[in-house]
PDB file of N, CA and C in Angstrom:
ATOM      1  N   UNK A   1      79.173  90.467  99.396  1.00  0.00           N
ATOM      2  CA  UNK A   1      78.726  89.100  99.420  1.00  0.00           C
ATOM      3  C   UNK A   1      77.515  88.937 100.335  1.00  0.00           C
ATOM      4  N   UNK A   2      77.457  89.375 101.595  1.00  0.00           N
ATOM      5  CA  UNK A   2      76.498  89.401 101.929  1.00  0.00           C
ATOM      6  C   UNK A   2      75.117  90.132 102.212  1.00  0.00           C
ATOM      7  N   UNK A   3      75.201  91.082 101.303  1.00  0.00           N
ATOM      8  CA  UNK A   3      74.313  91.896 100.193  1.00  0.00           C
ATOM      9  C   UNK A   3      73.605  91.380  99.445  1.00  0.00           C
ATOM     10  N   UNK A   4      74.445  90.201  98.272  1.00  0.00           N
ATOM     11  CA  UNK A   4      73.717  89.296  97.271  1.00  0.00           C
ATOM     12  C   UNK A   4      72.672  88.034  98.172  1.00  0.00           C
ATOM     13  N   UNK A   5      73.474  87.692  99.937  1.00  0.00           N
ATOM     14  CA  UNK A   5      72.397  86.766 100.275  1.00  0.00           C
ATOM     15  C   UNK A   5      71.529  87.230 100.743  1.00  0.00           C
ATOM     16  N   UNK A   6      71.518  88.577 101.227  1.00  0.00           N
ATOM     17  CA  UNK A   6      70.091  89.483 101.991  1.00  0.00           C
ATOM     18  C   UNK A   6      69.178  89.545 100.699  1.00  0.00           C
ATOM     19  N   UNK A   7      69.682  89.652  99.667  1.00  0.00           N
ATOM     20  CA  UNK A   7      68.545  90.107  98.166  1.00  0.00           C
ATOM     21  C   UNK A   7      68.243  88.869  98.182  1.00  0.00           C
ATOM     22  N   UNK A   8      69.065  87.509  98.033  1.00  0.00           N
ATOM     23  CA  UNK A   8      68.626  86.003  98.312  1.00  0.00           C
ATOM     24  C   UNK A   8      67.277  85.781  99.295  1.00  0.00           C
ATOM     25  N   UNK A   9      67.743  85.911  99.995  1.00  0.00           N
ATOM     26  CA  UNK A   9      66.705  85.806 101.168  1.00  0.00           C
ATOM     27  C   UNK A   9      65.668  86.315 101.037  1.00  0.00           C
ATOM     28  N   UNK A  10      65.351  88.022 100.929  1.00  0.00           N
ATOM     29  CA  UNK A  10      64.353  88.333 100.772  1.00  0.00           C
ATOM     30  C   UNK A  10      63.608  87.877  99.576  1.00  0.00           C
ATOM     31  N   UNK A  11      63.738  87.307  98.108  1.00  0.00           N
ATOM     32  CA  UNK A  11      63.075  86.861  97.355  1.00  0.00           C
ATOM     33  C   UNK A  11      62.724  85.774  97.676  1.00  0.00           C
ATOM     34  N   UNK A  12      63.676  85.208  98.179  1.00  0.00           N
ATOM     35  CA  UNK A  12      62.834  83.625  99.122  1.00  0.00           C
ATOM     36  C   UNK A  12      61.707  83.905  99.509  1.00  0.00           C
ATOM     37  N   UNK A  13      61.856  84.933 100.290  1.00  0.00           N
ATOM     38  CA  UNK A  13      60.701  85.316 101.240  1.00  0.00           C
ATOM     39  C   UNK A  13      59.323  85.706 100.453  1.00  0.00           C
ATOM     40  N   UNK A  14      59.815  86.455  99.717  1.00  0.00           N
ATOM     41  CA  UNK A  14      58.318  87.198  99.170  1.00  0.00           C
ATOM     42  C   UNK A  14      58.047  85.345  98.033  1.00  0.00           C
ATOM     43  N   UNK A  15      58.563  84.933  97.806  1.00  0.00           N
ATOM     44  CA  UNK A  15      58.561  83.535  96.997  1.00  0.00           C
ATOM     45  C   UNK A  15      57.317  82.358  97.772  1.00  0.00           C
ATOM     46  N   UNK A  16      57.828  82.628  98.778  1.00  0.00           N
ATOM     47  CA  UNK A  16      57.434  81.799  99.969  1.00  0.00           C
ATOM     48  C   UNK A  16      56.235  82.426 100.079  1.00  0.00           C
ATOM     49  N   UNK A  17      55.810  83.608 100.702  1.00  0.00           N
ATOM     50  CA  UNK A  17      54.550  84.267 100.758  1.00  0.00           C
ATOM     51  C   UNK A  17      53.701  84.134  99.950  1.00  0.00           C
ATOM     52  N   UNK A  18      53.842  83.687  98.150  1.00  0.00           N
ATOM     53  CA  UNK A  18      53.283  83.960  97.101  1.00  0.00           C
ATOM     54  C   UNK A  18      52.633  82.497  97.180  1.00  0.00           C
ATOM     55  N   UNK A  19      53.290  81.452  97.910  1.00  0.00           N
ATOM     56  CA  UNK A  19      52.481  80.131  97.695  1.00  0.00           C
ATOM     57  C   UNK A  19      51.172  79.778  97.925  1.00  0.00           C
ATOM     58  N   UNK A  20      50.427  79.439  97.847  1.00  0.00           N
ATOM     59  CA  UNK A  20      48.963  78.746  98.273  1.00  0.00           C
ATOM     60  C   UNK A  20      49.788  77.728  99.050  1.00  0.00           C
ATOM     61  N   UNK A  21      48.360  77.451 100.362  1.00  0.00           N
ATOM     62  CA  UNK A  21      47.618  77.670 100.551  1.00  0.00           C
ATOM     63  C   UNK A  21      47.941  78.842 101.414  1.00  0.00           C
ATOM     64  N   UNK A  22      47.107  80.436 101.381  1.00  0.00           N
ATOM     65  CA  UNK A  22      47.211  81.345 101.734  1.00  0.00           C
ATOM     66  C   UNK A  22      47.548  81.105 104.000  1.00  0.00           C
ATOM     67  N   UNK A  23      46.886  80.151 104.187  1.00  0.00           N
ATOM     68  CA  UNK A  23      46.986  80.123 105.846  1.00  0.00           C
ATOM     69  C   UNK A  23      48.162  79.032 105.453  1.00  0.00           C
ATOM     70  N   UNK A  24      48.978  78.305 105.169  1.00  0.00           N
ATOM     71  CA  UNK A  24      49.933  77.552 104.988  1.00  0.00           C
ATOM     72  C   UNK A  24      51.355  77.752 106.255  1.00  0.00           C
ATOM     73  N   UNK A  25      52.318  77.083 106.074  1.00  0.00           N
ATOM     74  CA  UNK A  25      53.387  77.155 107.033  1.00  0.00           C
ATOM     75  C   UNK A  25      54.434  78.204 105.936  1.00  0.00           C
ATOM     76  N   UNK A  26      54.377  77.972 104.811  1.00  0.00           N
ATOM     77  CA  UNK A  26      55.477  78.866 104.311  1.00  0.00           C
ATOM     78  C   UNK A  26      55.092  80.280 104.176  1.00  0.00           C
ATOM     79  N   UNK A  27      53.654  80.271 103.470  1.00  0.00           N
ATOM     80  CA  UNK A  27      53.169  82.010 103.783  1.00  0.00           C
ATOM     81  C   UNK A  27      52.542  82.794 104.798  1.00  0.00           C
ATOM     82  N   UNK A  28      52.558  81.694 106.351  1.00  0.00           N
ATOM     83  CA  UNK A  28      52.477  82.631 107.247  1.00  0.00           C
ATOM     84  C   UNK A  28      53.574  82.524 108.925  1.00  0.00           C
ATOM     85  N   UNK A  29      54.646  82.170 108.058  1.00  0.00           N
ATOM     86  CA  UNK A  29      55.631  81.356 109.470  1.00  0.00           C
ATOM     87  C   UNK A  29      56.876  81.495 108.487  1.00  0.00           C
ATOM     88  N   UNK A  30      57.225  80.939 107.451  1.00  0.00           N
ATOM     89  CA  UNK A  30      58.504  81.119 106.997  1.00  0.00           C
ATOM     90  C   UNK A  30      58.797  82.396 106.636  1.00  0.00           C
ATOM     91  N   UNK A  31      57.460  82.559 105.754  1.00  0.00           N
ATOM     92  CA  UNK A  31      58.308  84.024 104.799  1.00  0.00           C
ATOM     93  C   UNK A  31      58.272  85.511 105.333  1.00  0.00           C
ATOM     94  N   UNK A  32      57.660  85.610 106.995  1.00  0.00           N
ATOM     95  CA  UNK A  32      57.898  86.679 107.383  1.00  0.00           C
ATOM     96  C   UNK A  32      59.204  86.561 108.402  1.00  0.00           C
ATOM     97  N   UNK A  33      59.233  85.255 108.667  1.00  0.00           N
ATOM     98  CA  UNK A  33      60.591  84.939 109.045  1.00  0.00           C
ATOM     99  C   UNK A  33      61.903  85.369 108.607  1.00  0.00           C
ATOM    100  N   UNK A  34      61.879  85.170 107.114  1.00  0.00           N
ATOM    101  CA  UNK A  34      62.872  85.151 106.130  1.00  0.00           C
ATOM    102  C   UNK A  34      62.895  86.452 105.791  1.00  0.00           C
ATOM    103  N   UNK A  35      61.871  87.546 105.566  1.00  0.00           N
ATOM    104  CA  UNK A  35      61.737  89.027 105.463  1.00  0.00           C
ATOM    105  C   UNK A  35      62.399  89.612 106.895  1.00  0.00           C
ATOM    106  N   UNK A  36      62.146  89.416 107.413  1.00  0.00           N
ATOM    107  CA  UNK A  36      62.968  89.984 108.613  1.00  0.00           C
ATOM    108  C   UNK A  36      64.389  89.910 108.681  1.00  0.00           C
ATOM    109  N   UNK A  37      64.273  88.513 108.707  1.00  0.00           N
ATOM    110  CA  UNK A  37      66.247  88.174 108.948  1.00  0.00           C
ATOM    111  C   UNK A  37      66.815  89.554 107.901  1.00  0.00           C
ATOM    112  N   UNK A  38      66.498  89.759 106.134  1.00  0.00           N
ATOM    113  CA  UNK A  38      67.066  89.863 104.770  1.00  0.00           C
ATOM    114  C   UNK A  38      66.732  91.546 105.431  1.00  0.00           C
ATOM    115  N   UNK A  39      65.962  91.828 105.571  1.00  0.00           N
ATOM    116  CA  UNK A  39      65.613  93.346 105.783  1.00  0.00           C
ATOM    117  C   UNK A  39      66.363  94.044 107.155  1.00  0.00           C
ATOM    118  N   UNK A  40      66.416  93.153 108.300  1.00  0.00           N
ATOM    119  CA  UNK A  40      66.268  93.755 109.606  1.00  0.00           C
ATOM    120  C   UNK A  40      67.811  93.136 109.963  1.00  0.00           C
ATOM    121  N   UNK A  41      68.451  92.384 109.549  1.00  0.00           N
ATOM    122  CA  UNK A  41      69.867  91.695 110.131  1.00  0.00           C
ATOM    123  C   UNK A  41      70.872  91.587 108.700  1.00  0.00           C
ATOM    124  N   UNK A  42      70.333  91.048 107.926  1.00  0.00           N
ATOM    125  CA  UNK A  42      71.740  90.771 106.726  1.00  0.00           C
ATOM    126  C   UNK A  42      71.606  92.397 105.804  1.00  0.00           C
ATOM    127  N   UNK A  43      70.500  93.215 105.413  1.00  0.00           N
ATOM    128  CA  UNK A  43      71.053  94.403 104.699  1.00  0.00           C
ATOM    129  C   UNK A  43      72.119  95.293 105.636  1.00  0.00           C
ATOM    130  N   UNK A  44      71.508  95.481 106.862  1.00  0.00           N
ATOM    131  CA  UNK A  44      72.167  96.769 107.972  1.00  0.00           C
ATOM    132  C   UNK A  44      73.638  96.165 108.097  1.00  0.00           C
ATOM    133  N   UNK A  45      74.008  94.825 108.038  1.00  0.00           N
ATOM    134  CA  UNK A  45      75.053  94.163 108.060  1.00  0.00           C
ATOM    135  C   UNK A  45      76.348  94.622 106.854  1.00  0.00           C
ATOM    136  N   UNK A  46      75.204  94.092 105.906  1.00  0.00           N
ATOM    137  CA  UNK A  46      76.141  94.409 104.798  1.00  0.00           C
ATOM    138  C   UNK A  46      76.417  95.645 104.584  1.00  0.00           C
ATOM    139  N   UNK A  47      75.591  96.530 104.996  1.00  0.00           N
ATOM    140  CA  UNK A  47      75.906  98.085 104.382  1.00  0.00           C
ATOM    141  C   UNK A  47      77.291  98.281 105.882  1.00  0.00           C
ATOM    142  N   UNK A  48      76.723  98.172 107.039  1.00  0.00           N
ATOM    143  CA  UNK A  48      77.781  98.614 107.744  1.00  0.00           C
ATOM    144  C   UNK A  48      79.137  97.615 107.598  1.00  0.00           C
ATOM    145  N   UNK A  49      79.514  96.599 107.066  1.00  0.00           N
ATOM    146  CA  UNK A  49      80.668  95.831 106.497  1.00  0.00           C
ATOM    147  C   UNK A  49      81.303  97.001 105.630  1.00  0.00           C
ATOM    148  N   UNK A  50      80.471  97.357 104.778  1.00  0.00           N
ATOM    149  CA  UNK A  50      80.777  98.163 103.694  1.00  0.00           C
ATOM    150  C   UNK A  50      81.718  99.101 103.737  1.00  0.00           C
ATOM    151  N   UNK A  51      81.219  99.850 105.005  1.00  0.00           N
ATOM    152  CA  UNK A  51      81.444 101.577 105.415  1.00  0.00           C
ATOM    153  C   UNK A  51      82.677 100.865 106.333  1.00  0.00           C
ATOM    154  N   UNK A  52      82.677  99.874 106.676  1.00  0.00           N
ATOM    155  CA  UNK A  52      84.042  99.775 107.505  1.00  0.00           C
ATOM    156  C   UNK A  52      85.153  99.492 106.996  1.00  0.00           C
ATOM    157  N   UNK A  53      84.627  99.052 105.321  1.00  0.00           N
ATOM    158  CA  UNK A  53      85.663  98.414 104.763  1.00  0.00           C
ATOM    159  C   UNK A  53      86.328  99.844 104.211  1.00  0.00           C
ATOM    160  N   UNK A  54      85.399 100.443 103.702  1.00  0.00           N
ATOM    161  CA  UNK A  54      85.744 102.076 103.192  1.00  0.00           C
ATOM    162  C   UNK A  54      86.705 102.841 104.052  1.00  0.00           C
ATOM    163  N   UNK A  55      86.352 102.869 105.402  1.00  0.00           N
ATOM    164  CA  UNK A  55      87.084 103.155 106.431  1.00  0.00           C
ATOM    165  C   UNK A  55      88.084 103.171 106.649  1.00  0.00           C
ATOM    166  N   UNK A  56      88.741 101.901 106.566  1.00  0.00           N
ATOM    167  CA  UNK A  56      89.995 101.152 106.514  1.00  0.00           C
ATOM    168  C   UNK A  56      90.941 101.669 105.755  1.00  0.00           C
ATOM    169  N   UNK A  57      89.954 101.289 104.266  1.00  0.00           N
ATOM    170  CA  UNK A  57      90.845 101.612 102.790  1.00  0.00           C
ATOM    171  C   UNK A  57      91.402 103.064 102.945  1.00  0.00           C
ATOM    172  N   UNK A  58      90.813 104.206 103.455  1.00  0.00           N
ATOM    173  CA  UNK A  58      90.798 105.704 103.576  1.00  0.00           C
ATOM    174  C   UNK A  58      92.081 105.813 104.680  1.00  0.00           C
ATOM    175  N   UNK A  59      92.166 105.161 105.090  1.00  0.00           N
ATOM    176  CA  UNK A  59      93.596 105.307 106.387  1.00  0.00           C
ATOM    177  C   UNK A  59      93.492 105.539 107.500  1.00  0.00           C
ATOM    178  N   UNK A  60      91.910 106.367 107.733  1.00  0.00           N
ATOM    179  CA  UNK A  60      91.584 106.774 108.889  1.00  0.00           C
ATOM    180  C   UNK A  60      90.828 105.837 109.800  1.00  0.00           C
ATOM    181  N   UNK A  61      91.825 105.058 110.529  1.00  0.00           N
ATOM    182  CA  UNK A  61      91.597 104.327 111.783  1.00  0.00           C
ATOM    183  C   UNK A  61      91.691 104.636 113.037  1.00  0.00           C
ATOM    184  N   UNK A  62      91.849 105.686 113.143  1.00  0.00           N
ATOM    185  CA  UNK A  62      91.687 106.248 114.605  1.00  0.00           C
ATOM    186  C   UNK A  62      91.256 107.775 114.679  1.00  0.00           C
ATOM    187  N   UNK A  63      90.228 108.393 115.512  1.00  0.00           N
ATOM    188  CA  UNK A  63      89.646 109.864 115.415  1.00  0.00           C
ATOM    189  C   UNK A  63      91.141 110.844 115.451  1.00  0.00           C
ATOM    190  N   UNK A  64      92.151 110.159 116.152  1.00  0.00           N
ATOM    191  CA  UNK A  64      93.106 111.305 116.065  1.00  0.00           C
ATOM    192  C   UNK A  64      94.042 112.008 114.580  1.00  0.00           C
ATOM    193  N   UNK A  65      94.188 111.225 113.821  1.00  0.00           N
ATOM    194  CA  UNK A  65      94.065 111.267 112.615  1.00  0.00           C
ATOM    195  C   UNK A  65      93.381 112.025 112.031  1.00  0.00           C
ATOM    196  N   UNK A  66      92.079 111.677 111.722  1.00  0.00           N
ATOM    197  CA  UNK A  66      90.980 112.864 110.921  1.00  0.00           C
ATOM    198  C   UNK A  66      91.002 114.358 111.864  1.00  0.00           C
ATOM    199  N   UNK A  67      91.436 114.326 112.972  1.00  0.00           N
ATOM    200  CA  UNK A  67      91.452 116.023 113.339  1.00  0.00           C
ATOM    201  C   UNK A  67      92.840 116.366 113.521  1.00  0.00           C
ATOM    202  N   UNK A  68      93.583 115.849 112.781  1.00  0.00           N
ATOM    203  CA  UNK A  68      95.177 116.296 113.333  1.00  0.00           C
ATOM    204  C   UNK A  68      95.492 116.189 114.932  1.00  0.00           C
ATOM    205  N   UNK A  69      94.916 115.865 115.595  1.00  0.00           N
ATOM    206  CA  UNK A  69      95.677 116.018 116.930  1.00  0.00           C
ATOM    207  C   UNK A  69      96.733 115.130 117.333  1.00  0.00           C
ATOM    208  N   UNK A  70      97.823 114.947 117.930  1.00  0.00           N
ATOM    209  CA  UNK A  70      98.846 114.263 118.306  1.00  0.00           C
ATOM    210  C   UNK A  70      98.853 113.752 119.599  1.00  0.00           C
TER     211      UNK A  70
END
């Protein structure tokens, strides 16, 4: 889910950039705004949600587990 709003976002963004007037508030203040958040905070998010959720599902919640130790 929050995968589909980082891809959200970033088309906002490049959306926003594409407007006239080229010196404007949306193509030089919003949409590198909005590229950042989608690229630099909501993808790394979602992918590491991901791998934790994988994590979970796999059983292995604690390092002692994956090496056998007791």
């Amino acid at each position: 889910m929050i995968f589909l709003a980082a891809i959200a976002v970033i088309v906002i963004g490049y959306i926003c950039m594409a407007q006239p007037p080229v010196d404007g508030f949306l193509s030089l203040t919003l949409a590198p705004i909005l590229l950042v958040i989608g690229y630099v905070f909501l993808i790394p998010a979602a992918l590491l949600m991901k791998s934790q959720k994988e994590l979970d599902a796999s059983g292995a919640s604690s390092p002692d587990q994956e090496t056998g130790a007791a």
